[in-house]
C-alpha atoms as a PDB file:
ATOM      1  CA  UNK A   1       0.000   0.000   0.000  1.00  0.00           C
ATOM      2  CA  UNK A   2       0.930   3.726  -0.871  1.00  0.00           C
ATOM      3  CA  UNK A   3       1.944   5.941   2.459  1.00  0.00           C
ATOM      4  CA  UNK A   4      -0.584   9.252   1.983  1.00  0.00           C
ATOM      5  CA  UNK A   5       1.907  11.725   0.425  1.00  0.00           C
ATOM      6  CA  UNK A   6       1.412  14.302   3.415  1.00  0.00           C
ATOM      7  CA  UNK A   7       3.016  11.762   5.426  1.00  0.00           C
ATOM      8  CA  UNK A   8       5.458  10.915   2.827  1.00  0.00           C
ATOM      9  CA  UNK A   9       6.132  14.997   3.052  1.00  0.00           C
ATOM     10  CA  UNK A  10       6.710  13.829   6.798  1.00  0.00           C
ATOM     11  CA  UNK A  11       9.111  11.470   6.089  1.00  0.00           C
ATOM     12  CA  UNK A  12      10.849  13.600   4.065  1.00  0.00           C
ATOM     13  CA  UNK A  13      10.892  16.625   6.106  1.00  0.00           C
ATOM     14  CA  UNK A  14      12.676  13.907   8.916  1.00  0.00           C
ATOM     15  CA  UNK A  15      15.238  13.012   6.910  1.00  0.00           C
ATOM     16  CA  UNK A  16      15.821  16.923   6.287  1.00  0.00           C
ATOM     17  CA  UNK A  17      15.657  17.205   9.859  1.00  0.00           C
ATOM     18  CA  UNK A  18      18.483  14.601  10.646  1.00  0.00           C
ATOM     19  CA  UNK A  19      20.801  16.055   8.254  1.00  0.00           C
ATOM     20  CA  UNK A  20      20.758  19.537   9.773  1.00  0.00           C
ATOM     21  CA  UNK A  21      20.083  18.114  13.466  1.00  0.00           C
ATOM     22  CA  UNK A  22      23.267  15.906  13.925  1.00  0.00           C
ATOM     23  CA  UNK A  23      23.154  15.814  17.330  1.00  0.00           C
ATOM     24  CA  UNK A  24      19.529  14.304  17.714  1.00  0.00           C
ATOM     25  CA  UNK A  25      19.854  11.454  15.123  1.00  0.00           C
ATOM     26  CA  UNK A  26      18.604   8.597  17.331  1.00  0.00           C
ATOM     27  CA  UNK A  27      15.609  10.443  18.284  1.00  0.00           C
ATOM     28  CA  UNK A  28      15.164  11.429  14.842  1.00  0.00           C
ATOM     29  CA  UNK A  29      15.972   7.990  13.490  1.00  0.00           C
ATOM     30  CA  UNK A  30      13.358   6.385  15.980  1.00  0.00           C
ATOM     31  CA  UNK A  31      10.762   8.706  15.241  1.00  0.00           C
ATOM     32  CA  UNK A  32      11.368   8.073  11.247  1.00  0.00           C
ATOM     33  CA  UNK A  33      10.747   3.778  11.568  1.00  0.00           C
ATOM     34  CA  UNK A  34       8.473   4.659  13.702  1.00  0.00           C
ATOM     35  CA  UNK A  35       6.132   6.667  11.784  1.00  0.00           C
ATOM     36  CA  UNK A  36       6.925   4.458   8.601  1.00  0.00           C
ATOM     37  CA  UNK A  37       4.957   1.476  10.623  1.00  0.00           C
ATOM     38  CA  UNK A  38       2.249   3.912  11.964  1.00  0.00           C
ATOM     39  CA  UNK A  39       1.481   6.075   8.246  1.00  0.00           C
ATOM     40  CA  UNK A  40       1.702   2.006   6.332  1.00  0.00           C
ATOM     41  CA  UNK A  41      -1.097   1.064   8.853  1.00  0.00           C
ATOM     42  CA  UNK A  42      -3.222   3.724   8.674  1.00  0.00           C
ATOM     43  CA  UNK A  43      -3.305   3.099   4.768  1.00  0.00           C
ATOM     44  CA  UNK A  44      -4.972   0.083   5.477  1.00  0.00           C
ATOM     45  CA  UNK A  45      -7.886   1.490   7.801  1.00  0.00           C
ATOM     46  CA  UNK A  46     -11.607   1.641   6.849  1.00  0.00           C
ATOM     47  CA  UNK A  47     -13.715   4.710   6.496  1.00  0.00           C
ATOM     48  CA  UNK A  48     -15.304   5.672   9.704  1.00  0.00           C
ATOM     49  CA  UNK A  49     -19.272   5.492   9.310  1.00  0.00           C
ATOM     50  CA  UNK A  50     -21.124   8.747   8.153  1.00  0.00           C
ATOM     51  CA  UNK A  51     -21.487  11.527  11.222  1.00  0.00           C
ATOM     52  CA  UNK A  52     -24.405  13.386  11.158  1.00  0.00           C
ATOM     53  CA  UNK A  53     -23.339  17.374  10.926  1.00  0.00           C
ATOM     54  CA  UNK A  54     -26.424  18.315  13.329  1.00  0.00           C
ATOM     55  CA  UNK A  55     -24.571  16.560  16.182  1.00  0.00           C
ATOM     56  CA  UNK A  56     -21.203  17.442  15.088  1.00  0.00           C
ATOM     57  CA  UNK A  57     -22.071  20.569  15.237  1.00  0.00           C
ATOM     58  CA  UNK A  58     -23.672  20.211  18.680  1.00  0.00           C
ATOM     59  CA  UNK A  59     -20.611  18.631  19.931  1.00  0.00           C
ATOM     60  CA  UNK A  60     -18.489  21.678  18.850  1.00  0.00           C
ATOM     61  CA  UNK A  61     -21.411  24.018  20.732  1.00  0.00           C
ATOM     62  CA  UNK A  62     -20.878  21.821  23.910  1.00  0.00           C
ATOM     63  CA  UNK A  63     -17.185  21.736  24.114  1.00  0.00           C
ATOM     64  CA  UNK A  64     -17.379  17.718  23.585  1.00  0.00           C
ATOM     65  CA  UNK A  65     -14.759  16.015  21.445  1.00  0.00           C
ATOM     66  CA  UNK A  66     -15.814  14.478  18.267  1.00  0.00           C
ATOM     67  CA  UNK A  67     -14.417  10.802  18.331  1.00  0.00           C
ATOM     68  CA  UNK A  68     -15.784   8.070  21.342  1.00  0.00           C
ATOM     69  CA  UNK A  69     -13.609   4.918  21.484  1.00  0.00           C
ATOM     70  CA  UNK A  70     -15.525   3.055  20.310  1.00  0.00           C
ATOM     71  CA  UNK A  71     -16.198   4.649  16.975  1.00  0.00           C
ATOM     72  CA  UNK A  72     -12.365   4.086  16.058  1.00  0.00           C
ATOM     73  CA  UNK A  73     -13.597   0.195  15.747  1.00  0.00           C
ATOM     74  CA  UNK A  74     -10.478  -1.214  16.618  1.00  0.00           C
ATOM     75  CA  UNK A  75      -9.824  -4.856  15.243  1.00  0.00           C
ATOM     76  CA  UNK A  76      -8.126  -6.507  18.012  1.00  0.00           C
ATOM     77  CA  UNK A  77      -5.771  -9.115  15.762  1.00  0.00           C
ATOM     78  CA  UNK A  78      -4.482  -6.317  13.510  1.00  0.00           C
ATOM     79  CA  UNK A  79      -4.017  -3.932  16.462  1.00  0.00           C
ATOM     80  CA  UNK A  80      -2.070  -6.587  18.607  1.00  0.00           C
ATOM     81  CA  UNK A  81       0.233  -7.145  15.322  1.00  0.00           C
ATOM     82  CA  UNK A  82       0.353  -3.364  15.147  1.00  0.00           C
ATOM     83  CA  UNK A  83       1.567  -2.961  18.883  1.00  0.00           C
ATOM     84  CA  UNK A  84       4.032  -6.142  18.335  1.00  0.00           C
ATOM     85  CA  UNK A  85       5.912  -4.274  15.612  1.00  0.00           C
ATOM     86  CA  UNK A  86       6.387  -1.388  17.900  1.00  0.00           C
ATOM     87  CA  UNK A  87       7.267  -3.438  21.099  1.00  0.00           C
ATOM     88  CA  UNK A  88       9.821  -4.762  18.680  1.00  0.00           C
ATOM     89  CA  UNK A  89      10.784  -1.517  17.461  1.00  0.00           C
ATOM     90  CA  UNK A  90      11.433   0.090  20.916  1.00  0.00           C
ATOM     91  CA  UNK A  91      12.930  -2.789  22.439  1.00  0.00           C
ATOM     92  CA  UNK A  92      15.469  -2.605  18.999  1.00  0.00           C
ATOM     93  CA  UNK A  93      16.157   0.972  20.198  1.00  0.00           C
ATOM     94  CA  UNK A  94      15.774   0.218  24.248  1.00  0.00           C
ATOM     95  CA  UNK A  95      17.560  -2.685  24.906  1.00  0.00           C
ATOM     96  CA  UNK A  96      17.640  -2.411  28.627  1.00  0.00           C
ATOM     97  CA  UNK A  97      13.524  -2.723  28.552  1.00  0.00           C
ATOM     98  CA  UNK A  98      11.773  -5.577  29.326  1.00  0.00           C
ATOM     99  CA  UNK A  99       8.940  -5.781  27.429  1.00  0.00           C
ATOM    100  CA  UNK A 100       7.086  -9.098  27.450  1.00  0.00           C
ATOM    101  CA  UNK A 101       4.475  -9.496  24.797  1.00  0.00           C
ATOM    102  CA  UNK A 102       3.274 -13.082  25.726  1.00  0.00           C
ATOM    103  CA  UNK A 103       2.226 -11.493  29.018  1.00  0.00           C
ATOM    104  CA  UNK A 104      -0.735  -9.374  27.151  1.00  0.00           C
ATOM    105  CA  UNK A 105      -3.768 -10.927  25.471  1.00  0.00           C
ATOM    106  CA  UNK A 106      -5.663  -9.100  22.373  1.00  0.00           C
ATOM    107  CA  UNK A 107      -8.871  -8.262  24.911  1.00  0.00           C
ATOM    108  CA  UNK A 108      -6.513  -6.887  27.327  1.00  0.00           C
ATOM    109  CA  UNK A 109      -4.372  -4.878  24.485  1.00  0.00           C
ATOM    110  CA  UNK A 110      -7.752  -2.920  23.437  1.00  0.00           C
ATOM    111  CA  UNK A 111      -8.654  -2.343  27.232  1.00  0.00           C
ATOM    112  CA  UNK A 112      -5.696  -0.431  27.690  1.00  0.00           C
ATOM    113  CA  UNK A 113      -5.994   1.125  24.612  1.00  0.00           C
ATOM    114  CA  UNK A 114      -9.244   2.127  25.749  1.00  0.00           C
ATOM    115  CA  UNK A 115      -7.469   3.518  29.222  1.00  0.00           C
ATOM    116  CA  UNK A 116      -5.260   5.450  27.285  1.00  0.00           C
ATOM    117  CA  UNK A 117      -8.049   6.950  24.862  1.00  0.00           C
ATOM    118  CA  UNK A 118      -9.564   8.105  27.420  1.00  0.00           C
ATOM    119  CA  UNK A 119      -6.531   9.772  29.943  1.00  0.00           C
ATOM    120  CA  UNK A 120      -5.828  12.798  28.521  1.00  0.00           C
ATOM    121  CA  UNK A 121      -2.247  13.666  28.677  1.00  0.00           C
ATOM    122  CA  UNK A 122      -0.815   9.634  28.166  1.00  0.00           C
ATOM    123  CA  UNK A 123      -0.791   8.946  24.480  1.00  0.00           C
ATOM    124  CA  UNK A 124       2.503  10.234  22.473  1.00  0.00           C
ATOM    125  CA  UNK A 125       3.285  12.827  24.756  1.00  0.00           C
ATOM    126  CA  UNK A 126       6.794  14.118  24.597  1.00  0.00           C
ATOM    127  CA  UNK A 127       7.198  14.094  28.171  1.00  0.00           C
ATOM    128  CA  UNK A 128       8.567  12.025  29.966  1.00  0.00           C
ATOM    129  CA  UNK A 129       9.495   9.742  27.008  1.00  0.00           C
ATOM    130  CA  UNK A 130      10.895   9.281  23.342  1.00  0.00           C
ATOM    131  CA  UNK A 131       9.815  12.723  22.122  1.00  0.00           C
ATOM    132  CA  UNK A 132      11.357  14.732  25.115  1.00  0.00           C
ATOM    133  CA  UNK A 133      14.757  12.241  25.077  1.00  0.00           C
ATOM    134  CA  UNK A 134      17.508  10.471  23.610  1.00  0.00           C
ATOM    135  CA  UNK A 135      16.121   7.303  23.288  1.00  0.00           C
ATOM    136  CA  UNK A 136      17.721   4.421  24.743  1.00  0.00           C
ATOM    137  CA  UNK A 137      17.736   6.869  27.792  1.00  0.00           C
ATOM    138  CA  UNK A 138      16.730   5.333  31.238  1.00  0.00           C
ATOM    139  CA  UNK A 139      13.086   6.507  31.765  1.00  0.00           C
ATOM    140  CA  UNK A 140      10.027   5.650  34.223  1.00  0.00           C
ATOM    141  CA  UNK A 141       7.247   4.245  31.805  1.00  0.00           C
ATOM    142  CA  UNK A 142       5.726   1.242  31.225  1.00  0.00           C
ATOM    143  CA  UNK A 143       7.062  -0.132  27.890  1.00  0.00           C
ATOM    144  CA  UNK A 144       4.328  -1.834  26.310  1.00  0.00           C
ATOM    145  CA  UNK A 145       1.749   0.480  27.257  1.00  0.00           C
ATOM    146  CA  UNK A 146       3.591   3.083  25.522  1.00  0.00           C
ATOM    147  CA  UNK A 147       3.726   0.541  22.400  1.00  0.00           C
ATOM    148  CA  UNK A 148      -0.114   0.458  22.841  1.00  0.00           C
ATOM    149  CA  UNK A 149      -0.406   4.391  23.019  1.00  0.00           C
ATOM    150  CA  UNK A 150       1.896   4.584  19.643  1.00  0.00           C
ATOM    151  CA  UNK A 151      -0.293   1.708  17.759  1.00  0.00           C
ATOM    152  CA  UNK A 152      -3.465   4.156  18.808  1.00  0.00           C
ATOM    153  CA  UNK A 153      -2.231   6.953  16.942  1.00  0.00           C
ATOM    154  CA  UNK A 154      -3.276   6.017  13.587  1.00  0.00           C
ATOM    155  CA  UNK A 155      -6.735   5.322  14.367  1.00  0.00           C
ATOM    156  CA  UNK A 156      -6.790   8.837  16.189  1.00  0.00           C
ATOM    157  CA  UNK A 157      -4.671  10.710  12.787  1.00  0.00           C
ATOM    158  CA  UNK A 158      -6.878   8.881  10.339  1.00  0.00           C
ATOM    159  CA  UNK A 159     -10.115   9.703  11.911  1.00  0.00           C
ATOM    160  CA  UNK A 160      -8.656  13.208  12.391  1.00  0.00           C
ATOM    161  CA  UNK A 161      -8.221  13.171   8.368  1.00  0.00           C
ATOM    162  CA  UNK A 162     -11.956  12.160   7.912  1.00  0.00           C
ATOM    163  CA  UNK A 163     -13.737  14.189  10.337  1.00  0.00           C
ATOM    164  CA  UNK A 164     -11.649  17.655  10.662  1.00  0.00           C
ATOM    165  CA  UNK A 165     -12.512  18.864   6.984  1.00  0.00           C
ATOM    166  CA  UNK A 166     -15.898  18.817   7.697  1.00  0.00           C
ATOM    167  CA  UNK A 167     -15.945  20.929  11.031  1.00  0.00           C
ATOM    168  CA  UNK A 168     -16.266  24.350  12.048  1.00  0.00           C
ATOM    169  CA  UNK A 169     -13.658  25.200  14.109  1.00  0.00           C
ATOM    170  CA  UNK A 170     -15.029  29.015  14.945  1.00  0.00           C
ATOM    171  CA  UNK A 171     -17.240  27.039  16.855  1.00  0.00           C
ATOM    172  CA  UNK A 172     -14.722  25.802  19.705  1.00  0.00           C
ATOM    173  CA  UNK A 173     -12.604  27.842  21.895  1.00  0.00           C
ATOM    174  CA  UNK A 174     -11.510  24.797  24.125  1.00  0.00           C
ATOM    175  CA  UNK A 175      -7.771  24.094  24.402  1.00  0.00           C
ATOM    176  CA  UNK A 176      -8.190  20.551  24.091  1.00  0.00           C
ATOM    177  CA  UNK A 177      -8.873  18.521  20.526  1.00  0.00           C
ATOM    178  CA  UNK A 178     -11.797  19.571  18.832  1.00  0.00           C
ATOM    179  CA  UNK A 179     -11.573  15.681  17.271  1.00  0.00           C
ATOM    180  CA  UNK A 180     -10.196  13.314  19.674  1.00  0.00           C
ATOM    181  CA  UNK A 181      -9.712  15.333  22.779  1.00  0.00           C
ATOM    182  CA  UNK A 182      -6.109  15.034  23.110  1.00  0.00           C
ATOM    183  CA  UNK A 183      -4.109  18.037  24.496  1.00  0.00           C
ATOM    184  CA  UNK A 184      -1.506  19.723  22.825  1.00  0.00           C
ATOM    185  CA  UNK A 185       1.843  20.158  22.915  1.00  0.00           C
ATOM    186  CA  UNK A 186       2.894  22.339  20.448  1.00  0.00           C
ATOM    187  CA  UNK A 187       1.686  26.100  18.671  1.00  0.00           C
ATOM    188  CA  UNK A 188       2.199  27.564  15.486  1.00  0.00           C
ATOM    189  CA  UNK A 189       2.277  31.363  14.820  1.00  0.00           C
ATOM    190  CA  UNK A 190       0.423  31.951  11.353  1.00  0.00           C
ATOM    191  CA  UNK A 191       2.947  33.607   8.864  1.00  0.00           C
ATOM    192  CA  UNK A 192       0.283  35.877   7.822  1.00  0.00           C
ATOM    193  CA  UNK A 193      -1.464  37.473  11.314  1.00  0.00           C
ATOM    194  CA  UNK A 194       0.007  35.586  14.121  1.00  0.00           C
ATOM    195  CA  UNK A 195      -2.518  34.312  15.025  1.00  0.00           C
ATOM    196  CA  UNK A 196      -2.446  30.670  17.139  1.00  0.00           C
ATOM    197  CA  UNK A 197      -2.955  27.208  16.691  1.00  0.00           C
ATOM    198  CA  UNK A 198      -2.530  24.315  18.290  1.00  0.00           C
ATOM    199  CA  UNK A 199      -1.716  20.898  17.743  1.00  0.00           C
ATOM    200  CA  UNK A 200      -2.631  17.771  19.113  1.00  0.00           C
ATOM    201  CA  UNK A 201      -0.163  15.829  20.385  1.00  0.00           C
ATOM    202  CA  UNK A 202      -2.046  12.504  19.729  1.00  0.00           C
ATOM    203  CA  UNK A 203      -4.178  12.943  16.354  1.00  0.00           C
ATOM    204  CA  UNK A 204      -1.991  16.045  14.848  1.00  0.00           C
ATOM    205  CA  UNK A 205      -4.978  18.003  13.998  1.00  0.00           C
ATOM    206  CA  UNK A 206      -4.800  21.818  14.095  1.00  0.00           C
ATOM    207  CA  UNK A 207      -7.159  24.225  15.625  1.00  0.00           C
ATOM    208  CA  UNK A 208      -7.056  27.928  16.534  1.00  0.00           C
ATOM    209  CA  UNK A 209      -6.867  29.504  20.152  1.00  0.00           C
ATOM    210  CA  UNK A 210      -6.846  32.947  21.275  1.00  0.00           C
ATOM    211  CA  UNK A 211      -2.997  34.038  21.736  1.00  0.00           C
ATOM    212  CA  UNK A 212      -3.759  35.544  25.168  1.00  0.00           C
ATOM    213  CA  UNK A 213      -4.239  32.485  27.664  1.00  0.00           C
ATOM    214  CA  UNK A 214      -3.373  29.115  28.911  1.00  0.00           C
ATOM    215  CA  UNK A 215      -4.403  26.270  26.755  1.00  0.00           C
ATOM    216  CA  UNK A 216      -4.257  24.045  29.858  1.00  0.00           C
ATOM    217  CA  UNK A 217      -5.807  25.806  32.492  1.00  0.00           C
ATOM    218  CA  UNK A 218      -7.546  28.514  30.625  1.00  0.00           C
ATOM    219  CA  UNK A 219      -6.471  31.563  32.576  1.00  0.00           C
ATOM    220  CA  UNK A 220      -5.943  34.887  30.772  1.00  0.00           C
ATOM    221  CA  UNK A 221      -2.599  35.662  33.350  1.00  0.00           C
ATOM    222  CA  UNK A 222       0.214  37.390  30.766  1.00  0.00           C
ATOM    223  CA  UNK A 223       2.051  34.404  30.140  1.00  0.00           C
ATOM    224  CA  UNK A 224       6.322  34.153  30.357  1.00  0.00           C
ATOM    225  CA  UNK A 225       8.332  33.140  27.225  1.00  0.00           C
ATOM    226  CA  UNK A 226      11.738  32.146  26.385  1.00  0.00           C
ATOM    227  CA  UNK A 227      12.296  33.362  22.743  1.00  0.00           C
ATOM    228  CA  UNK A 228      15.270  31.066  21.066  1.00  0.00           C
ATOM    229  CA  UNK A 229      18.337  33.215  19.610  1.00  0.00           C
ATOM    230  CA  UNK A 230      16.960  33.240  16.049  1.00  0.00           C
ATOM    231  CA  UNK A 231      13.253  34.339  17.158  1.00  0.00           C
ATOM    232  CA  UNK A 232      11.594  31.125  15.510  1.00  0.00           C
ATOM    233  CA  UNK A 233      11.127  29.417  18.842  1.00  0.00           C
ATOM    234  CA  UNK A 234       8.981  30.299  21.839  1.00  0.00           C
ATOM    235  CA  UNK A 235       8.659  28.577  24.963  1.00  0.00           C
ATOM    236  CA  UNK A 236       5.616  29.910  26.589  1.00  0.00           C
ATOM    237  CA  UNK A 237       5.336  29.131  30.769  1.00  0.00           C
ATOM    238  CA  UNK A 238       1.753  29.933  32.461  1.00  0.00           C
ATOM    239  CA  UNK A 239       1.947  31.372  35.764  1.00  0.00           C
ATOM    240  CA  UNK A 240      -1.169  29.738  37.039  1.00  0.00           C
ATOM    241  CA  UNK A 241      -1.155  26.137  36.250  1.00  0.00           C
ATOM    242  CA  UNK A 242       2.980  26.204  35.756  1.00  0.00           C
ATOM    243  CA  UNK A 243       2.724  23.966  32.482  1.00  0.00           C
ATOM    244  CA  UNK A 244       4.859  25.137  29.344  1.00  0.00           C
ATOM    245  CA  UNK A 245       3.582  24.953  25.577  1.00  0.00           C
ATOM    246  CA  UNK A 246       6.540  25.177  23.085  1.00  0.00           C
ATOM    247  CA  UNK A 247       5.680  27.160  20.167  1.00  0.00           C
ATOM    248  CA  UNK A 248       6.865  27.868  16.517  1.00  0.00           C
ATOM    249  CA  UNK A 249       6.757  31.318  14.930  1.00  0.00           C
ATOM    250  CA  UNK A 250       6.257  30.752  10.924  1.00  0.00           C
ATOM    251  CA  UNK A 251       6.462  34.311  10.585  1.00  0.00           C
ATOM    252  CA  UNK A 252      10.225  34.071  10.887  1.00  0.00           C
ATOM    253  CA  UNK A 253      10.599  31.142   8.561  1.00  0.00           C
ATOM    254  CA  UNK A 254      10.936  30.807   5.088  1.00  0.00           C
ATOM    255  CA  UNK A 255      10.534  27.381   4.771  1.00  0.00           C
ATOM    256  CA  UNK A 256       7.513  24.537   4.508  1.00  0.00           C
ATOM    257  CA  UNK A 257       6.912  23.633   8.021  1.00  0.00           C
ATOM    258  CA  UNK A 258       5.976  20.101   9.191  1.00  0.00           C
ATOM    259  CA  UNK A 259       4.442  20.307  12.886  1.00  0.00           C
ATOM    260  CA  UNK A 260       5.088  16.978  14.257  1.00  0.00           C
ATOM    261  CA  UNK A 261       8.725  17.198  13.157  1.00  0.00           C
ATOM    262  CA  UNK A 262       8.915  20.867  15.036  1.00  0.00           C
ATOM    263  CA  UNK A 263       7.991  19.060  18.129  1.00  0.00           C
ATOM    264  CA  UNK A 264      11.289  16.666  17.579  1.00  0.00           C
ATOM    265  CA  UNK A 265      13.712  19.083  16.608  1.00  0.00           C
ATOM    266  CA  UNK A 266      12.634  21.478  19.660  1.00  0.00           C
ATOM    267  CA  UNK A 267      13.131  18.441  22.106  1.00  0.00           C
ATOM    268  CA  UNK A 268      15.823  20.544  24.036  1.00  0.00           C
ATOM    269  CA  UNK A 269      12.792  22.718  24.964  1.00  0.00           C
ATOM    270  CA  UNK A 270      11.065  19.901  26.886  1.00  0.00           C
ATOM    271  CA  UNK A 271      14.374  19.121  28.701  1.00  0.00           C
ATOM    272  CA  UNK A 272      14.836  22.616  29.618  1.00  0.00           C
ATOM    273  CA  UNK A 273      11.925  22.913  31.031  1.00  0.00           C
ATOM    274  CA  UNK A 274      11.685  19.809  32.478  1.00  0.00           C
ATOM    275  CA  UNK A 275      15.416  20.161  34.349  1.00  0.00           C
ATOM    276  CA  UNK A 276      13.294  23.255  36.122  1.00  0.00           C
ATOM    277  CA  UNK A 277      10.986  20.919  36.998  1.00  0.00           C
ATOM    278  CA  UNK A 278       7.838  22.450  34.958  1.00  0.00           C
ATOM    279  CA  UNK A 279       4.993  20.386  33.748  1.00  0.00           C
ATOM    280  CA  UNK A 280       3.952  20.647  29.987  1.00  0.00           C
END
């Protein structure tokens, strides 16, 4: 099967990446295979059933996510393959993990999957794992239950695709996922106005939100930034709720930008931020 050429632009932009980012080609390189195994899967994925735009709409009115669980309709034999391929793939990278597949049945591989559908901040965050740190670094998470939040992301991206297109997002001011919920952790300036969006950190959909506030905990304090030396970076810190939201300016770039490989190459950002001991 043909990989969707906007992920192939992915792919592509990595590569990119790696070449001028020396100094974070593991990360890069795990992110790359990774990716390959999660865009050839979601090739394969069925259509998700009609929606009716009367309750999509009502959901955007309401604050209330567009995707349940249940409507990703998860087959539980191609998922468990799916998650096997990426135990395999981060204990290639992790060899120090011990990450026993026999240990998990397919029911029990959808039930977390489930768990971590529903927790908001769990699935493909870049904290405290692979996207905030060299991989192969010693880190605190359950192994397999990451591999089971990485094998939910195509569901998540290719329902995005189908349902996003057809919403609209004047209609929600939340700073969670208008489509699956997720929270972000990453903002674009527009080139054009400024103006904000965010991104999802589990089904990479885009949204807009107001540039004065706190995505997280919605207050309106004046938020603290660290701008990077060339002005394209931004690493905004809310004084309320303490959590951090690293941002790209595309006002200062010249160049196509690819958000989920701006949240790799601006992994120094998380650590930063992290080594103070703040949230994101």
């Amino acid at each position: 099967m043909v990989i969707h050429e906007h992920d192939q632009q992915v792919l592509r932009a990595l590569a990119a990446a790696r070449a001028e980012h020396e100094e974070l080609a593991d990360l890069i390189d795990f992110y790359k295979q990774l990716y390959e195994l999660q865009f050839a899967f979601k090739v394969g994925l069925s259509e998700l059933q009609a929606r009716d735009p009367v309750a999509m709409r009502w959901r955007l009115e309401g604050g209330i996510p567009q995707l349940t669980f249940d409507q990703l309709q998860i087959d539980p034999e191609s998922f468990g393959e799916l998650v096997g391929q990426i135990a395999d793939h981060l204990q290639r990278h992790n060899p120090g993990w011990q990450i026993d597949q026999n240990a998990w049945t397919l029911d029990a591989l959808v039930a977390q999957a489930r768990d971590v559908f529903e927790t908001w901040d769990t699935l493909t965050s870049p904290k405290p794992s692979a996207e905030s740190q060299p991989v192969g670094q010693s880190v605190p998470i359950r192994p397999m239950a990451l591999a089971v939040g990485f094998a939910l992301a195509p569901y998540l991206r290719h329902a995005a695709e189908g349902i996003l297109p057809h919403l609209d997002l004047n209609l929600w001011t939340m700073g969670y996922c208008p489509v699956c919920g997720g929270r972000p952790n990453l903002a674009l300036l527009e080139a054009e106005r400024g103006a904000r969006q965010l991104l999802c950190s589990r089904c990479a959909s885009l949204w807009n939100y107001s540039r004065l506030g706190c995505p997280f905990c919605r207050s309106k304090e004046k938020q603290t930034y660290y701008l990077s030396d060339d002005g394209v970076y931004r690493l905004y810190i809310c004084p309320s709720c303490h959590r951090y939201l690293k941002t790209v300016d595309l006002r200062e770039l010249q160049r196509e930008v690819y958000p989920e490989v701006e949240r790799l190459v601006t992994v120094g950002m998380d650590l930063a931020a992290q080594q103070e001991g703040i949230p994101g």
